[in-house]
N, C-alpha and C. Protein backbone atom coordinates (compact mmCIF):
# COMPACT_ATOMS: atom_id res chain seq x y z
N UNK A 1 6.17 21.45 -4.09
CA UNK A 1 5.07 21.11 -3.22
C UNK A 1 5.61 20.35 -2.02
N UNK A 2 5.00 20.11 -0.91
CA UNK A 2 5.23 19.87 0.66
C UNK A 2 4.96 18.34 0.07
N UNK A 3 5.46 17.77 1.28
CA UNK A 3 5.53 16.14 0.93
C UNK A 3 3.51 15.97 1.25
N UNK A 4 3.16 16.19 1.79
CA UNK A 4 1.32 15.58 1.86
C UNK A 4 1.01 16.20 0.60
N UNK A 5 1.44 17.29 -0.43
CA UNK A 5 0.26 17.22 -1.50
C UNK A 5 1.33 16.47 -2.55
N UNK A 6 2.59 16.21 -2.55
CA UNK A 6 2.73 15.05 -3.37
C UNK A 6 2.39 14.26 -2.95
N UNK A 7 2.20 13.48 -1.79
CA UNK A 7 1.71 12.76 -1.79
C UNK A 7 0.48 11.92 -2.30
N UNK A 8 -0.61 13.29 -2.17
CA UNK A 8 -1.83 12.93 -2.55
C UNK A 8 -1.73 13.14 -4.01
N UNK A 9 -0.90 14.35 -4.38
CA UNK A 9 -1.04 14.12 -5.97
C UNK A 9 -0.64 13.06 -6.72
N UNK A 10 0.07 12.07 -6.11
CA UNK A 10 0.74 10.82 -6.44
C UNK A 10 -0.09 9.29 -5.98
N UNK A 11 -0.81 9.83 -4.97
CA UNK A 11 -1.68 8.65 -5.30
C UNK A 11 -1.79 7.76 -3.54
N UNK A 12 -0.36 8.41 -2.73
CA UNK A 12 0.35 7.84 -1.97
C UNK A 12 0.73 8.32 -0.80
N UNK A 13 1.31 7.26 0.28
CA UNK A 13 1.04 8.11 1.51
C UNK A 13 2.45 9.68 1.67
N UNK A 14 2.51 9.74 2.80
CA UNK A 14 3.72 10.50 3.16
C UNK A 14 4.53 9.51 3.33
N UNK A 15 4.26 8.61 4.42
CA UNK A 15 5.05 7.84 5.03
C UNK A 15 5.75 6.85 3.82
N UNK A 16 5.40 6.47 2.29
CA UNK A 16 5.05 5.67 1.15
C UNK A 16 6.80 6.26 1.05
N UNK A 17 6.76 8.13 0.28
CA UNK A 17 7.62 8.78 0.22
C UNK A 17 8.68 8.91 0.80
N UNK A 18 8.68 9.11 2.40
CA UNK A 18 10.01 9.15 2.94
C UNK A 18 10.40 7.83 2.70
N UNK A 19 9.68 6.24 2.67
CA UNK A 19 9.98 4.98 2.44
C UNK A 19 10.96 5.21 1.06
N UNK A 20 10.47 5.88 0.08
CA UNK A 20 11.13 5.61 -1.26
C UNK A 20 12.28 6.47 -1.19
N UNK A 21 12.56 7.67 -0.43
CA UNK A 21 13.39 7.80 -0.66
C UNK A 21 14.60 7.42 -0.16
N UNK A 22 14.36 7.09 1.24
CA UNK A 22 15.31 5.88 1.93
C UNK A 22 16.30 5.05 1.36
N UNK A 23 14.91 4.37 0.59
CA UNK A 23 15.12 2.88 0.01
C UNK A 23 15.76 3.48 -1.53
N UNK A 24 15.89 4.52 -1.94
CA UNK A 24 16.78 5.07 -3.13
C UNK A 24 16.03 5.03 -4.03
N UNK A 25 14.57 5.49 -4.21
CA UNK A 25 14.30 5.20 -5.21
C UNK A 25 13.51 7.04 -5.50
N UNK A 26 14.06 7.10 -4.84
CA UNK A 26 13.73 9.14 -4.86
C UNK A 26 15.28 9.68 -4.33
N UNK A 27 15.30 10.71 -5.42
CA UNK A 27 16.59 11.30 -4.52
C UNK A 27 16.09 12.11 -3.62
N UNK A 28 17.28 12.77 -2.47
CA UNK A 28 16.71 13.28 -1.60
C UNK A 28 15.94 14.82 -1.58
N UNK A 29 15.03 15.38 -0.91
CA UNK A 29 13.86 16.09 -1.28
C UNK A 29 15.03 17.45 -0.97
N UNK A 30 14.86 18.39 -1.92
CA UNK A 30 15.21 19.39 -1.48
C UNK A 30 14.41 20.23 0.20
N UNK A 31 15.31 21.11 0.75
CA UNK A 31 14.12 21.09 2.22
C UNK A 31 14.15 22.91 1.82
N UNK A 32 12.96 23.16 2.06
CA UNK A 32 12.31 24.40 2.47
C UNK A 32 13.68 25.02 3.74
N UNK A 33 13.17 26.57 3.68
CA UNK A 33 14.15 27.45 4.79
C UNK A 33 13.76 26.87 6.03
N UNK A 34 12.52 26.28 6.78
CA UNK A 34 11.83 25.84 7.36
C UNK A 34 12.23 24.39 7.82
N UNK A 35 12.67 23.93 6.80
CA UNK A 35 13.10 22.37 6.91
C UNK A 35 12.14 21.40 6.15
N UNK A 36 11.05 21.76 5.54
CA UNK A 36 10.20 20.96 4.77
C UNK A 36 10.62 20.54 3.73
N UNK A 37 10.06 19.47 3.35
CA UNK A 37 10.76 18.70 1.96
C UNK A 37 9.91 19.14 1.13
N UNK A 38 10.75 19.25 0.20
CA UNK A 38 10.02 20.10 -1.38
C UNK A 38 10.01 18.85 -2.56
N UNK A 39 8.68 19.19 -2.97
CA UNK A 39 8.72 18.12 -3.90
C UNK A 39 8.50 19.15 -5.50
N UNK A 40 8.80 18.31 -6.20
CA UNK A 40 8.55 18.77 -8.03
C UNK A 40 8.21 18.06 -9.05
N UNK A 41 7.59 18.79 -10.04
CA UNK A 41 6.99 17.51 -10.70
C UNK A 41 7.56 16.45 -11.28
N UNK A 42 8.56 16.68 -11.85
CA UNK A 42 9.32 15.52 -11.67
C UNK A 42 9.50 14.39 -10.79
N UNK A 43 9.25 14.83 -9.29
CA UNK A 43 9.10 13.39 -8.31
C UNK A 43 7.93 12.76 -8.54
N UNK A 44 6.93 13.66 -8.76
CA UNK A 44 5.41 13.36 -9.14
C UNK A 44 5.68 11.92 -9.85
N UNK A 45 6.58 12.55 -11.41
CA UNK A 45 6.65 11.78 -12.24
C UNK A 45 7.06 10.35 -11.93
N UNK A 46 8.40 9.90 -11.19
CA UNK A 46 8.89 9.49 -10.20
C UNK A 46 8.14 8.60 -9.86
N UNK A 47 7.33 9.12 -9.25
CA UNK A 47 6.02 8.22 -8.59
C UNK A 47 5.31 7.98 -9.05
N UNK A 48 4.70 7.97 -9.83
CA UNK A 48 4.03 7.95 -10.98
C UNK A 48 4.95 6.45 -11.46
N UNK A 49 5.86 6.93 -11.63
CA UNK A 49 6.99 5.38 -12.34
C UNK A 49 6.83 4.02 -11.54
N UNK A 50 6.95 4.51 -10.06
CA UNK A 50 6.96 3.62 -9.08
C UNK A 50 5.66 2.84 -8.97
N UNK A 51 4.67 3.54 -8.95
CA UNK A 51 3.06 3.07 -8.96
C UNK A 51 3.07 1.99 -9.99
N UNK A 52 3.24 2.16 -11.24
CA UNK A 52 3.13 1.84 -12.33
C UNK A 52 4.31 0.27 -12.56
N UNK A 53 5.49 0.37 -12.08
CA UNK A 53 6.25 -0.84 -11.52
C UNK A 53 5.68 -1.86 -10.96
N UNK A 54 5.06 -1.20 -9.49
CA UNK A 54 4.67 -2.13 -8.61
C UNK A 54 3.24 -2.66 -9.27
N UNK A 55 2.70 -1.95 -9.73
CA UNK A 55 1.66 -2.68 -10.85
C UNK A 55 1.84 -3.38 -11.27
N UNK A 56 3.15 -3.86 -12.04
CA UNK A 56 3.49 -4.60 -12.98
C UNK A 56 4.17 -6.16 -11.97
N UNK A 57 3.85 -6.15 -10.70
CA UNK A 57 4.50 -6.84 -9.71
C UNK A 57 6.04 -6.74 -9.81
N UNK A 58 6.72 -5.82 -10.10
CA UNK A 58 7.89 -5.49 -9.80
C UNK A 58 8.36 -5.30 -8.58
N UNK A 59 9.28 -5.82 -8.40
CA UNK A 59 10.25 -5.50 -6.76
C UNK A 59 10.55 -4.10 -6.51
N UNK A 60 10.78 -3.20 -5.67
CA UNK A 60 11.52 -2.02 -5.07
C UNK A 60 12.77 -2.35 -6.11
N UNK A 61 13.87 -3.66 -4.97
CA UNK A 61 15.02 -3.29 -5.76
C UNK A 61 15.14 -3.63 -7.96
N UNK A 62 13.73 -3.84 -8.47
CA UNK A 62 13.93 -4.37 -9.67
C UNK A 62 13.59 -2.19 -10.50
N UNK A 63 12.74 -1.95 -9.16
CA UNK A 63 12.80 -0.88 -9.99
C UNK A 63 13.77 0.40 -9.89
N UNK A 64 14.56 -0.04 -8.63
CA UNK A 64 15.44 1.18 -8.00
C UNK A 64 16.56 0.62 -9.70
N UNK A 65 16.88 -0.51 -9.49
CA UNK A 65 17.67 -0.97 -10.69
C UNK A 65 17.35 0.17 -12.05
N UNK A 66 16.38 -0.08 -12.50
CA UNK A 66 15.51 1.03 -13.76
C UNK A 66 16.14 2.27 -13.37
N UNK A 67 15.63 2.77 -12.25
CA UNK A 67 15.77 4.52 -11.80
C UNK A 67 17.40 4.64 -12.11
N UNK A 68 17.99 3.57 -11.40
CA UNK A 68 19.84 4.16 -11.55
C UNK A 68 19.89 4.12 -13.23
N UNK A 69 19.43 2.89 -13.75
CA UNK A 69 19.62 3.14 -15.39
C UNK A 69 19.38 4.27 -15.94
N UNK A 70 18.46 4.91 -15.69
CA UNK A 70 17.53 6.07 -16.46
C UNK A 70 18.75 7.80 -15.13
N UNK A 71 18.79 7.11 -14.74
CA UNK A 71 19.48 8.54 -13.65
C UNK A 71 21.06 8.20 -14.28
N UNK A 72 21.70 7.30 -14.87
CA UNK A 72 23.12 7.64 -15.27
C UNK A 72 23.38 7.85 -16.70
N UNK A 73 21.44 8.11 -17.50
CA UNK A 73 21.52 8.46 -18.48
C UNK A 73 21.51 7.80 -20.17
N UNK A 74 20.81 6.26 -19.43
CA UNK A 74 21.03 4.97 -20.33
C UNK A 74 18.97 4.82 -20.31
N UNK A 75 18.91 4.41 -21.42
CA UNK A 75 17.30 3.73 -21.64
C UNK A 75 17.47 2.65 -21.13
N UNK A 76 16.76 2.35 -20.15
CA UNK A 76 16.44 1.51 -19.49
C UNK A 76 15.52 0.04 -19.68
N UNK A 77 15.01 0.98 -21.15
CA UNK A 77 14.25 -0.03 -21.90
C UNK A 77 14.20 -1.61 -21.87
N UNK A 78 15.09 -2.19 -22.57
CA UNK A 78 15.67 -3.54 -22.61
C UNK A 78 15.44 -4.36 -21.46
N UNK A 79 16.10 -3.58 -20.10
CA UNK A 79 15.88 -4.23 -18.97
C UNK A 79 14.64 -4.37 -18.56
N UNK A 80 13.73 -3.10 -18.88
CA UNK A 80 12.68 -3.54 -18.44
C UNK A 80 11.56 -4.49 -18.83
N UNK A 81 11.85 -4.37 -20.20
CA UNK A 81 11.16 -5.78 -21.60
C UNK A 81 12.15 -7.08 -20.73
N UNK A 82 12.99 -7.37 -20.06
CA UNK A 82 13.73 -8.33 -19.75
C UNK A 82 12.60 -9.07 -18.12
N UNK A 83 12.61 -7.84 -17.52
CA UNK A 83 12.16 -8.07 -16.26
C UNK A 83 11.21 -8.12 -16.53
N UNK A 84 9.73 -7.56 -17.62
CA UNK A 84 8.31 -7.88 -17.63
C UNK A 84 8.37 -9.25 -18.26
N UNK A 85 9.40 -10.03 -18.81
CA UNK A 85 9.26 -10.87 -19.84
C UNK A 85 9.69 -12.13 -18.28
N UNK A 86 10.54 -11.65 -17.21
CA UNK A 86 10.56 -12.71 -16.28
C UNK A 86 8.89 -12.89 -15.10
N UNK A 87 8.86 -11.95 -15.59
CA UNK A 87 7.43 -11.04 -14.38
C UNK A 87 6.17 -12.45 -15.35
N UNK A 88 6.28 -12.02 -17.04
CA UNK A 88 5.41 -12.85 -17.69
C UNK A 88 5.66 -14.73 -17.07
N UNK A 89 7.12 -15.16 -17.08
CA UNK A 89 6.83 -16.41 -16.92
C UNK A 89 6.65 -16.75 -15.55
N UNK A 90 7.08 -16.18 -14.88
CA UNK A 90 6.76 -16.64 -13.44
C UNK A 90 4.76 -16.55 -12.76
N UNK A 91 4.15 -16.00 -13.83
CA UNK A 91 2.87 -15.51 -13.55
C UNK A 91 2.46 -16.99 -14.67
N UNK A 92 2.82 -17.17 -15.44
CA UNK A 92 2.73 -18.46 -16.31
C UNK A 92 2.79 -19.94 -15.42
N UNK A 93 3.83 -19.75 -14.87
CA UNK A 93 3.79 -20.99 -14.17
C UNK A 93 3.34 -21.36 -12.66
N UNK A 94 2.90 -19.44 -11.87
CA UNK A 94 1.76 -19.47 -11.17
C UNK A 94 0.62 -20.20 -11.59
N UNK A 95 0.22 -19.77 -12.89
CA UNK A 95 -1.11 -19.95 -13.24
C UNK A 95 -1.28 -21.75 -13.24
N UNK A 96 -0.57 -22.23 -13.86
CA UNK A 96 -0.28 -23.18 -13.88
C UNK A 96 -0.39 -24.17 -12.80
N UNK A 97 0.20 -24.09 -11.97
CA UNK A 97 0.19 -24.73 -10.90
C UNK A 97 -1.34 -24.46 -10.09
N UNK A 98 -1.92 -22.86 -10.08
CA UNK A 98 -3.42 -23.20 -9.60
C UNK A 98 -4.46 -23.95 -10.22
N UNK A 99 -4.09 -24.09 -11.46
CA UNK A 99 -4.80 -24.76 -12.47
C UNK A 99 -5.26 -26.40 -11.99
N UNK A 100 -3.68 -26.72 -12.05
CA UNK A 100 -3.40 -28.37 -11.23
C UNK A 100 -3.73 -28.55 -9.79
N UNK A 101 -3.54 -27.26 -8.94
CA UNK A 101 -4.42 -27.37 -7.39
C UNK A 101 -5.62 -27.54 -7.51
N UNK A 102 -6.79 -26.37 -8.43
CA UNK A 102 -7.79 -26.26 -8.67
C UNK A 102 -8.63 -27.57 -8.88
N UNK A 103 -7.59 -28.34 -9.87
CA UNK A 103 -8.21 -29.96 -10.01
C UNK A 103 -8.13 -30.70 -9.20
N UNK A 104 -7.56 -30.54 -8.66
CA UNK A 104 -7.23 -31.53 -7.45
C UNK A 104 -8.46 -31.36 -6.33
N UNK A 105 -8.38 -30.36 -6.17
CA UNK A 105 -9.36 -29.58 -4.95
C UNK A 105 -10.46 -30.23 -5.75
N UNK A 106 -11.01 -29.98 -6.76
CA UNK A 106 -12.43 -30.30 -7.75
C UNK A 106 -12.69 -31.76 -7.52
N UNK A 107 -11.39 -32.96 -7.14
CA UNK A 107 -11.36 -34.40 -7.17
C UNK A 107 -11.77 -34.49 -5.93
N UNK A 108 -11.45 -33.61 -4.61
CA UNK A 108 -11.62 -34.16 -3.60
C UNK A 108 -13.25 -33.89 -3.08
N UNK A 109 -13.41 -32.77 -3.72
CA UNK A 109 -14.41 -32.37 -3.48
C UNK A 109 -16.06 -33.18 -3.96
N UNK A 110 -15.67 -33.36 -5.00
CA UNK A 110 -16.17 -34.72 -5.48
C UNK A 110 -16.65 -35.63 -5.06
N UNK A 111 -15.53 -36.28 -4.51
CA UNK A 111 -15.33 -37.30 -3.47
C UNK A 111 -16.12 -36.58 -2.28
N UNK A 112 -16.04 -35.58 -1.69
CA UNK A 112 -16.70 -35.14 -0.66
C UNK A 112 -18.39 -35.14 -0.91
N UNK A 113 -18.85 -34.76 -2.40
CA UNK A 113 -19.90 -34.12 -2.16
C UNK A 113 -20.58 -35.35 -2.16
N UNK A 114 -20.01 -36.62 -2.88
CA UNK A 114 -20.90 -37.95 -3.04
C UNK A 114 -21.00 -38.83 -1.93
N UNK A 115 -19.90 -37.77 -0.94
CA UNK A 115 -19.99 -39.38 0.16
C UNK A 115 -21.26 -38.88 0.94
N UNK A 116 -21.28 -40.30 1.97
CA UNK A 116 -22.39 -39.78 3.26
C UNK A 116 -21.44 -39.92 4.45
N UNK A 117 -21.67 -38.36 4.92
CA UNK A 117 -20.76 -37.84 5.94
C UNK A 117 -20.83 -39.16 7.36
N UNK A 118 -21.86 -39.64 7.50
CA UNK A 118 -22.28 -40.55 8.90
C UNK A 118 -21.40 -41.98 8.29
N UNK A 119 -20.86 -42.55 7.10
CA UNK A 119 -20.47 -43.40 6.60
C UNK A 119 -18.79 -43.73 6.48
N UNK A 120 -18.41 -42.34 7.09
CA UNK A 120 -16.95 -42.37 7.64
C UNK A 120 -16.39 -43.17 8.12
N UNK A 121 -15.21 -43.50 7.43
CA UNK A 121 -14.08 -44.68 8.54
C UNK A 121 -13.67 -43.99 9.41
N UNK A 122 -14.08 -44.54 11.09
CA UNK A 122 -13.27 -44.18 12.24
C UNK A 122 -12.27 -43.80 12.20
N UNK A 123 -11.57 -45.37 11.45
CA UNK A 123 -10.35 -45.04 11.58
C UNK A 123 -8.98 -44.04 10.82
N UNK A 124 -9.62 -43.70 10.21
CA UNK A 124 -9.09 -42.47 9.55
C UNK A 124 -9.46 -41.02 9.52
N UNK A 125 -8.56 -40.10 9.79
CA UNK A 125 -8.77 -38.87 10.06
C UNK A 125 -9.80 -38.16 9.64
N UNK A 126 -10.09 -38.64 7.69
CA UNK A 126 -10.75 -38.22 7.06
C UNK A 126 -10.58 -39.17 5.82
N UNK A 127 -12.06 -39.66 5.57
CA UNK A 127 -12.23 -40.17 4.04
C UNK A 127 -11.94 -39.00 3.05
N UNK A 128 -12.24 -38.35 2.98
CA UNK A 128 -12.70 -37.18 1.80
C UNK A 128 -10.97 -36.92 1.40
N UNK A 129 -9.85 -37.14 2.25
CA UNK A 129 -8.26 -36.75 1.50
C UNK A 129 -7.80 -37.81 1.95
């Protein structure tokens, strides 16, 4: 298939495609007598992989990493239980930290909703922080 109906069969632009394969994470498209890039289902699949990565907030280079694993013929597995398991704590200690903003914001706000706005110190920028 022509790069616009993989594209669309994948979910994704044209421009998405020539990006991936650039960036190595597609090998390069076989070209039509014409010069068009030929796609197969296998790239589908491909993309399909890639979608499904970046879902997972994976990097380009965390998943080009995967593709060379799985393209020199190794399960890639492990690494990728490695990288969802770094993907898990770093989303852990996101959470975390909005948790502790969230309160904070909730204290000032507080403070905001009880004061009387006309009762402001001049001299300070702002009572409420």
């Amino acid at each position: 298939m022509r790069i616009g109906e993989a594209a669309q069969a994948a979910g994704m632009t044209s421009k998405a495609l020539r990006f991936y394969e650039e960036f190595g994470l597609l090998p390069a498209a076989e070209r039509t007598a014409n010069g068009y890039r030929y796609y197969t289902r296998e790239t589908i699949n491909r993309l399909d992989f890639i979608r499904r990565g970046r879902a997972a907030g994976l990097a380009l280079t965390q998943i080009r990493e995967i593709l060379i694993l799985r393209d020199a013929g190794r399960a890639p597995c492990t690494h990728v239980r490695d990288l969802l398991a770094g993907q898990l704590a770093g989303l852990d200690a996101q959470i975390a930290e909005l948790v502790a903003l969230r309160a904070t914001v909730a204290e000032y706000h507080a403070v905001a909703a009880a004061a009387d706005p006309d009762a402001c110190d001049a001299d300070r920028i702002c009572s409420y922080l």
